[in-house]
N, C-alpha and C. Protein backbone atom coordinates (compact mmCIF):
# COMPACT_ATOMS: atom_id res chain seq x y z
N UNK A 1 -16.42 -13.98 -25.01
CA UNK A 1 -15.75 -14.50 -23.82
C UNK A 1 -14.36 -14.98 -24.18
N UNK A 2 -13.41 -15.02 -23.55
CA UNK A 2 -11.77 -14.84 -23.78
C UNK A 2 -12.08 -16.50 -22.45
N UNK A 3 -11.46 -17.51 -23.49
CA UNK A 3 -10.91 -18.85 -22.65
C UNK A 3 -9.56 -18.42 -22.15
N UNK A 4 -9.67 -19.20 -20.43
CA UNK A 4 -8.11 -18.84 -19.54
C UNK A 4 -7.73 -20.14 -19.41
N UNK A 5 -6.65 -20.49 -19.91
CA UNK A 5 -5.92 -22.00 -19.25
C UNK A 5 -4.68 -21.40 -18.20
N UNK A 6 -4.78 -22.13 -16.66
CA UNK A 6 -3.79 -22.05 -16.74
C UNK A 6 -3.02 -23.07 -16.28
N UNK A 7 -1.66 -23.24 -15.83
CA UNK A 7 -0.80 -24.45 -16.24
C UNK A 7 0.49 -24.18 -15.79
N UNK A 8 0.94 -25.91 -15.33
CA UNK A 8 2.24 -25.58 -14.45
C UNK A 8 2.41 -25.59 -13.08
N UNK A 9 1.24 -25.96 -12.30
CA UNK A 9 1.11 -26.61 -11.09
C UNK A 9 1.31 -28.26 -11.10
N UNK A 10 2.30 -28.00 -9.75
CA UNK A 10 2.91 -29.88 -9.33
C UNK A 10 2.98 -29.59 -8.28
N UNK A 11 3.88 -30.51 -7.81
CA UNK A 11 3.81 -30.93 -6.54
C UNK A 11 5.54 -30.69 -6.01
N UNK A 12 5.67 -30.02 -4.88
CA UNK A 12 7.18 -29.78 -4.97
C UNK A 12 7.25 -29.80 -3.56
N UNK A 13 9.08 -29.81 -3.16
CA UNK A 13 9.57 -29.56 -1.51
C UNK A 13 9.57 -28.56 -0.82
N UNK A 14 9.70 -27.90 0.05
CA UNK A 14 9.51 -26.47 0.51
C UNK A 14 11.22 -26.19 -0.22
N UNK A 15 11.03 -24.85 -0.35
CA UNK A 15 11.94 -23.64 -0.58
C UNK A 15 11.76 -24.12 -1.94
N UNK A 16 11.30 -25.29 -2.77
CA UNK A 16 11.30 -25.29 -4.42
C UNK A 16 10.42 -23.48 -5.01
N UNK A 17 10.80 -23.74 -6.01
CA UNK A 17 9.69 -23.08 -7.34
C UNK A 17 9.40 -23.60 -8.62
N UNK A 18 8.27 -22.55 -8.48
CA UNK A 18 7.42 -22.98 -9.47
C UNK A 18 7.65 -21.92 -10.93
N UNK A 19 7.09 -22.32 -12.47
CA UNK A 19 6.93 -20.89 -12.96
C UNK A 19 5.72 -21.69 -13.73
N UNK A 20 4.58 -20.47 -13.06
CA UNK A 20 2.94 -20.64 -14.03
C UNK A 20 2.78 -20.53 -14.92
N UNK A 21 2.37 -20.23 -16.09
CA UNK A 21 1.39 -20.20 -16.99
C UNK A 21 0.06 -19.91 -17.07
N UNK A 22 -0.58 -18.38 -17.48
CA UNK A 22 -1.95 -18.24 -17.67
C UNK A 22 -1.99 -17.43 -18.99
N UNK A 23 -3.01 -18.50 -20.02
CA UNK A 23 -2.66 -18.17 -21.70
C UNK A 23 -4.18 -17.91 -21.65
N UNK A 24 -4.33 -16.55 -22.36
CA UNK A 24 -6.04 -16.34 -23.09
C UNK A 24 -5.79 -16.70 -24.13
N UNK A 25 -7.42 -17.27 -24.44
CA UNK A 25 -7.39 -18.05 -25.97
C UNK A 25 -7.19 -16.72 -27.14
N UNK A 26 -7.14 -15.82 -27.33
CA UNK A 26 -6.84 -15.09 -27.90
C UNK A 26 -6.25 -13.60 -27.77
N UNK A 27 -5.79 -12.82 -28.77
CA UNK A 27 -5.49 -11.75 -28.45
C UNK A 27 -6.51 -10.76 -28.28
N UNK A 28 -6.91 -10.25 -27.67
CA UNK A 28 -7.89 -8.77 -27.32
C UNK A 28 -7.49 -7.55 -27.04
N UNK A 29 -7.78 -7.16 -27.97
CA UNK A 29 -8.02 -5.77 -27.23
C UNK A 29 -8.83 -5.10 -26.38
N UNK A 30 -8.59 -4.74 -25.41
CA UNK A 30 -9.23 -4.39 -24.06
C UNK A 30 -8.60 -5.62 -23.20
N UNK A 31 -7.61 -5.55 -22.94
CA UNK A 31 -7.39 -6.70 -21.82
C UNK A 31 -6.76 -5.11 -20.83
N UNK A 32 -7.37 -5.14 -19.54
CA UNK A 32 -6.80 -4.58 -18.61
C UNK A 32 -6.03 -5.22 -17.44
N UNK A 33 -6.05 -5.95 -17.45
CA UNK A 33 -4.95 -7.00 -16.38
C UNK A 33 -4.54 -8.21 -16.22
N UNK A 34 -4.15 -8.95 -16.11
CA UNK A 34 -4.21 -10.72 -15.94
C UNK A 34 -3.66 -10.48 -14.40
N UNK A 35 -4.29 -11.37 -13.61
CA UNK A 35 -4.61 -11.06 -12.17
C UNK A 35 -4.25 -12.85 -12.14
N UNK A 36 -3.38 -13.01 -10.77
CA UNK A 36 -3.15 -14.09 -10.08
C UNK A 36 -4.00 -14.62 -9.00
N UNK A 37 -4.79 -15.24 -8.20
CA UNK A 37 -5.16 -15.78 -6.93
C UNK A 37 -5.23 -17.13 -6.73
N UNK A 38 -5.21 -17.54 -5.58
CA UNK A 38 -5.44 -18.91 -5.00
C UNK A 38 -6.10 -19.30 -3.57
N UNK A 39 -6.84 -20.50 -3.88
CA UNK A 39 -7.21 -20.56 -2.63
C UNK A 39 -7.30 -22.10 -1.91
N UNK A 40 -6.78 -21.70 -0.70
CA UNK A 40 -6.54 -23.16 0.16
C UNK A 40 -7.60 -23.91 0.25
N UNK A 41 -7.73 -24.95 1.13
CA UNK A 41 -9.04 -25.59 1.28
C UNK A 41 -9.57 -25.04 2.51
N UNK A 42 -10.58 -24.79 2.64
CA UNK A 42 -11.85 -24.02 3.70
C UNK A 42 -11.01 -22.25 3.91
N UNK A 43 -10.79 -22.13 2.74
CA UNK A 43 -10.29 -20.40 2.82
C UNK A 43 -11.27 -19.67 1.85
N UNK A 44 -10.95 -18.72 1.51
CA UNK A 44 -11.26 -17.94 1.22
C UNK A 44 -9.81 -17.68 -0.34
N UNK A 45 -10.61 -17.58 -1.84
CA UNK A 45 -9.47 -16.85 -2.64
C UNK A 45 -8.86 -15.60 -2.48
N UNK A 46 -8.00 -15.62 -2.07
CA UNK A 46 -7.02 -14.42 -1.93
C UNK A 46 -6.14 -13.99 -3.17
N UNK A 47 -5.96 -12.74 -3.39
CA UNK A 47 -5.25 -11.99 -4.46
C UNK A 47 -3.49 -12.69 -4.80
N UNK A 48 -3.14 -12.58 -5.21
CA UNK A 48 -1.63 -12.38 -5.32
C UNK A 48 -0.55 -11.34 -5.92
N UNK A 49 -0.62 -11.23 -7.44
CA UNK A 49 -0.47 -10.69 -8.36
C UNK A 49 -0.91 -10.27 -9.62
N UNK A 50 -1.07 -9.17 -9.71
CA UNK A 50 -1.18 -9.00 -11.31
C UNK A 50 -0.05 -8.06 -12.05
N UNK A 51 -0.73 -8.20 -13.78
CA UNK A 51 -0.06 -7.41 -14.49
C UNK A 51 -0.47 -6.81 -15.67
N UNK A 52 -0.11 -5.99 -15.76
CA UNK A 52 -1.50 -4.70 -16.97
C UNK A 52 -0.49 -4.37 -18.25
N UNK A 53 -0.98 -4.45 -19.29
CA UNK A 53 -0.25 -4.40 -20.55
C UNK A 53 1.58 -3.67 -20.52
N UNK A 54 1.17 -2.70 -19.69
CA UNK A 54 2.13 -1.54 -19.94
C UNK A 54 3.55 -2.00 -19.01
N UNK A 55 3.24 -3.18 -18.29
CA UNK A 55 4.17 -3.87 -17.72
C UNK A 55 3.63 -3.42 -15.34
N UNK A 56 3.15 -2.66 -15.53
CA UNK A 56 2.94 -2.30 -14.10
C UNK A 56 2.32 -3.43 -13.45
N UNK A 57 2.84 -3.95 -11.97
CA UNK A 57 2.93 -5.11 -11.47
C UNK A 57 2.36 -4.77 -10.24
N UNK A 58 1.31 -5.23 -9.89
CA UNK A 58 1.03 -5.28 -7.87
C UNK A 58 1.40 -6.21 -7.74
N UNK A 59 1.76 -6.55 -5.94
CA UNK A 59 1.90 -7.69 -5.01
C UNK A 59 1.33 -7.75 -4.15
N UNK A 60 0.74 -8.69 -3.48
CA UNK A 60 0.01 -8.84 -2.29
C UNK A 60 1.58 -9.00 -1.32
N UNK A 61 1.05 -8.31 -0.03
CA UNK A 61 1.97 -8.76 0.58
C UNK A 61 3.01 -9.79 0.93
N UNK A 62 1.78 -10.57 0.95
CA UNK A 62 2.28 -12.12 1.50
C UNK A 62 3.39 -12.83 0.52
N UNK A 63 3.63 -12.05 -0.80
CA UNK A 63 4.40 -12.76 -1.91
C UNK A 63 5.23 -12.05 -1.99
N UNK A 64 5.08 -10.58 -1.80
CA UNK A 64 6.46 -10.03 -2.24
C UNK A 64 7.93 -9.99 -1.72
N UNK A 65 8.45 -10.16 -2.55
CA UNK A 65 10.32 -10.84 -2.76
C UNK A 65 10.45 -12.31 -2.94
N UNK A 66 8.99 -12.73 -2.97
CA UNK A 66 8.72 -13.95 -3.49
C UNK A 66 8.51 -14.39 -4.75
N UNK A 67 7.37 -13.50 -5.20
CA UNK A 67 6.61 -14.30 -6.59
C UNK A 67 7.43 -13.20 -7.38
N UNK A 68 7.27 -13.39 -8.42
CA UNK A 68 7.40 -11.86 -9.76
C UNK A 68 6.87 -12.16 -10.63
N UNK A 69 6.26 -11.65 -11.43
CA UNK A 69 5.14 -11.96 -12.55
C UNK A 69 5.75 -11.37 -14.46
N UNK A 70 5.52 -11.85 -15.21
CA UNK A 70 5.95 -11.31 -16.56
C UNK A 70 4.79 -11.61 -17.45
N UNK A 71 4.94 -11.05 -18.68
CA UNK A 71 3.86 -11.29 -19.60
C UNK A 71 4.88 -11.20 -20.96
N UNK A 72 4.19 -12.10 -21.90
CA UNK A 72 4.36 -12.34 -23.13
C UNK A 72 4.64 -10.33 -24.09
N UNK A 73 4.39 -10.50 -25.21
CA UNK A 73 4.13 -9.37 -25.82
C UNK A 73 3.32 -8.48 -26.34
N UNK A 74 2.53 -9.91 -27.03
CA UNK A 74 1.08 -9.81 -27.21
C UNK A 74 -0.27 -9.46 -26.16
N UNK A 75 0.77 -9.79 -24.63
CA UNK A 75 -0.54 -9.78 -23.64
C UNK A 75 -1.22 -10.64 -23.79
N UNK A 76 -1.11 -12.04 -24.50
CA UNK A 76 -2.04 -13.30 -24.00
C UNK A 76 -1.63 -14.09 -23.09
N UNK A 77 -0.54 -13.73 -22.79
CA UNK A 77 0.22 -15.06 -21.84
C UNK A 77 0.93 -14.15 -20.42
N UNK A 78 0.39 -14.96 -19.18
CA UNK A 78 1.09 -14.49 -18.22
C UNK A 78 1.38 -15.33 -17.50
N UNK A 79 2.95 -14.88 -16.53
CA UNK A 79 3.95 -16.09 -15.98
C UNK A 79 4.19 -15.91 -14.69
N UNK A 80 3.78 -16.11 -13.80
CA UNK A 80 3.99 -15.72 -12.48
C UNK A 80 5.07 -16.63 -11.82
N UNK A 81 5.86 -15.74 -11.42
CA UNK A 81 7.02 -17.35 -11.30
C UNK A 81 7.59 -17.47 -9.06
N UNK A 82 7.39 -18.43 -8.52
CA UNK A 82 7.07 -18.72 -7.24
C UNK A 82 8.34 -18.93 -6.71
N UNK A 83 8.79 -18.37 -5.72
CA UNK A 83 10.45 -19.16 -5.50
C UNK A 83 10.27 -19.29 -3.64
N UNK A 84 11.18 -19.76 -3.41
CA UNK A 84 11.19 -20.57 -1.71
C UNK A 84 9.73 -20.70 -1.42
N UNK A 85 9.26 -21.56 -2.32
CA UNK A 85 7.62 -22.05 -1.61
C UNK A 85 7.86 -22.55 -0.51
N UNK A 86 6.75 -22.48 -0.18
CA UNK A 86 6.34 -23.20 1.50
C UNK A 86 4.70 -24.15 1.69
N UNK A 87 4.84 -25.00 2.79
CA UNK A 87 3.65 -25.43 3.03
C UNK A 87 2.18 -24.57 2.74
N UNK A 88 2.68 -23.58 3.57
CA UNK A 88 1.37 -22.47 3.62
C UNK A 88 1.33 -22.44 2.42
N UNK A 89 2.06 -22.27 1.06
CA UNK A 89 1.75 -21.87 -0.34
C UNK A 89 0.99 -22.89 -1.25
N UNK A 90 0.26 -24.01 -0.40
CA UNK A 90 0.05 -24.58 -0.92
C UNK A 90 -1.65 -24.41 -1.42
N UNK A 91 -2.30 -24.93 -2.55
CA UNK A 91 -3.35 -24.22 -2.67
C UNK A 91 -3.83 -24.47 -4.60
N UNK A 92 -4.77 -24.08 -5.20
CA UNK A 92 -5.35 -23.72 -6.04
C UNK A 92 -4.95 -22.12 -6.19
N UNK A 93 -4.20 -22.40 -7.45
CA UNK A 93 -4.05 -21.16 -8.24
C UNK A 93 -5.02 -20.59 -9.43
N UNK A 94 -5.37 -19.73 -9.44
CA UNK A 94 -6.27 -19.21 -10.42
C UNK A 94 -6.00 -18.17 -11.17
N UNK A 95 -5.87 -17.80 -12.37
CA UNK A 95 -5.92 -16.61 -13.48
C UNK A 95 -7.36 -15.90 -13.72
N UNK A 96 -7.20 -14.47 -13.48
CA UNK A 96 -8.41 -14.06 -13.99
C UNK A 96 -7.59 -12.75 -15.47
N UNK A 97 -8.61 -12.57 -16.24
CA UNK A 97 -7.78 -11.73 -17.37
C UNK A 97 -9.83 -10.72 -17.51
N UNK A 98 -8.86 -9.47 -17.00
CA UNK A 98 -10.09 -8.50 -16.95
C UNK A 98 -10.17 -7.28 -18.13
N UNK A 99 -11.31 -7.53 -19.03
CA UNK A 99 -11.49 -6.49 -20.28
C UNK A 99 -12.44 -5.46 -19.94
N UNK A 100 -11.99 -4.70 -20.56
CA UNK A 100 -13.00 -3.17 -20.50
C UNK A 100 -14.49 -3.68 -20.43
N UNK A 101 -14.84 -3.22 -19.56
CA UNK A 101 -16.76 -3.66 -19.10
C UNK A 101 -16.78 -2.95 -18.32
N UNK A 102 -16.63 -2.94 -16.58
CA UNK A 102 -15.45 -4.37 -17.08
C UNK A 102 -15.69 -5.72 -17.29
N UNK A 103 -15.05 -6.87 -17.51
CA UNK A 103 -15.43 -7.87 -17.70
C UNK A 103 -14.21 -9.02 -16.81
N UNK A 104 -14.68 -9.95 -16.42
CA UNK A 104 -13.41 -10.47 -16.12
C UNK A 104 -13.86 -11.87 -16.62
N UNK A 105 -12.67 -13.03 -17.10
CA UNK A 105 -12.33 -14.38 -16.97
C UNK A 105 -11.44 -14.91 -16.11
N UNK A 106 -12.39 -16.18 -15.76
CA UNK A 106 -11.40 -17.38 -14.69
C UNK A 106 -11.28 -18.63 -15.31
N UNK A 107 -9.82 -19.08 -14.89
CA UNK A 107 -9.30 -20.14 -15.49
C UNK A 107 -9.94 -21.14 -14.63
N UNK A 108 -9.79 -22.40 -14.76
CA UNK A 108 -10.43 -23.20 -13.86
C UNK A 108 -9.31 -23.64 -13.17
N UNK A 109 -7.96 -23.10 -12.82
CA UNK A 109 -6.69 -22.96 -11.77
C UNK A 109 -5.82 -24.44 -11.98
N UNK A 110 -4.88 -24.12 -11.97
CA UNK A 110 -3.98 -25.05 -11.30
C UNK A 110 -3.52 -25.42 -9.77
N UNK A 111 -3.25 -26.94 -9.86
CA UNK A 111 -3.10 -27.25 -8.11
C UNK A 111 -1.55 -27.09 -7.76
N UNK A 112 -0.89 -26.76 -7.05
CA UNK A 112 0.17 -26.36 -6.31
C UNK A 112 0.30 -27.15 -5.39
N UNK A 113 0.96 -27.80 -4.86
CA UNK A 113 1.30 -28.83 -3.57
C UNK A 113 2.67 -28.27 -3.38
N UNK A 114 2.89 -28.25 -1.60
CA UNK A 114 4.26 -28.12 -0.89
C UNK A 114 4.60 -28.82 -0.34
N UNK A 115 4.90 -29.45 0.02
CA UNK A 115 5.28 -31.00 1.16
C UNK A 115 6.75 -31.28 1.40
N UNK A 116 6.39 -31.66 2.34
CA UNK A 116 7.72 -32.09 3.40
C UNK A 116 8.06 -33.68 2.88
């Protein structure tokens, strides 16, 4: 099992940003993605972003020209970085990092606050 921290959730004004942090405890081989989501209170976790060794990036709608995501070199570390947040963005962020199984890990998320 591959430990996920991730890190770098506060508390900020609308239009601030953020930049995340989601580190696996080690290097693996077979990592096929490090995957972004979050979820509000009485929602449902929704997707955001991910990113797969070779650098190829999805967006969920709702983020794109918003978020952009990067990764380390090694592929243990991924950075999803948040810009003109908003209320609505507010929420539990979560890392998942998915290995050939497939297999996936979840971080136990960081909190995000937007406020006026």
């Amino acid at each position: 099992q591959v430990q996920v921290v991730e890190s770098g959730g506060c508390s900020v004004q609308p239009g601030g940003s953020l930049r995340l942090s989601c580190a696996a405890s080690k290097s693996i081989v077979g990592i096929l993605a490090m995957a972004w989501y979050r979820q509000a209170p009485g929602k449902q976790r929704d997707f955001l972003v991910s990113i797969r060794p070779n650098g190829f990036t999805d967006y969920a709608d709702s983020v794109k020209g918003r978020f952009t995501i990067s990764k380390n070199v090694a592929f243990t570390t991924a950075y999803p970085q948040m810009n003109n947040l908003q209320p609505e963005d507010t929420a539990i962020y979560y890392c998942k990092v998915v290995r050939e199984g497939p297999l996936e890990d979840w971080g136990e998320g960081t909190k995000v606050t937007v406020y006026s």
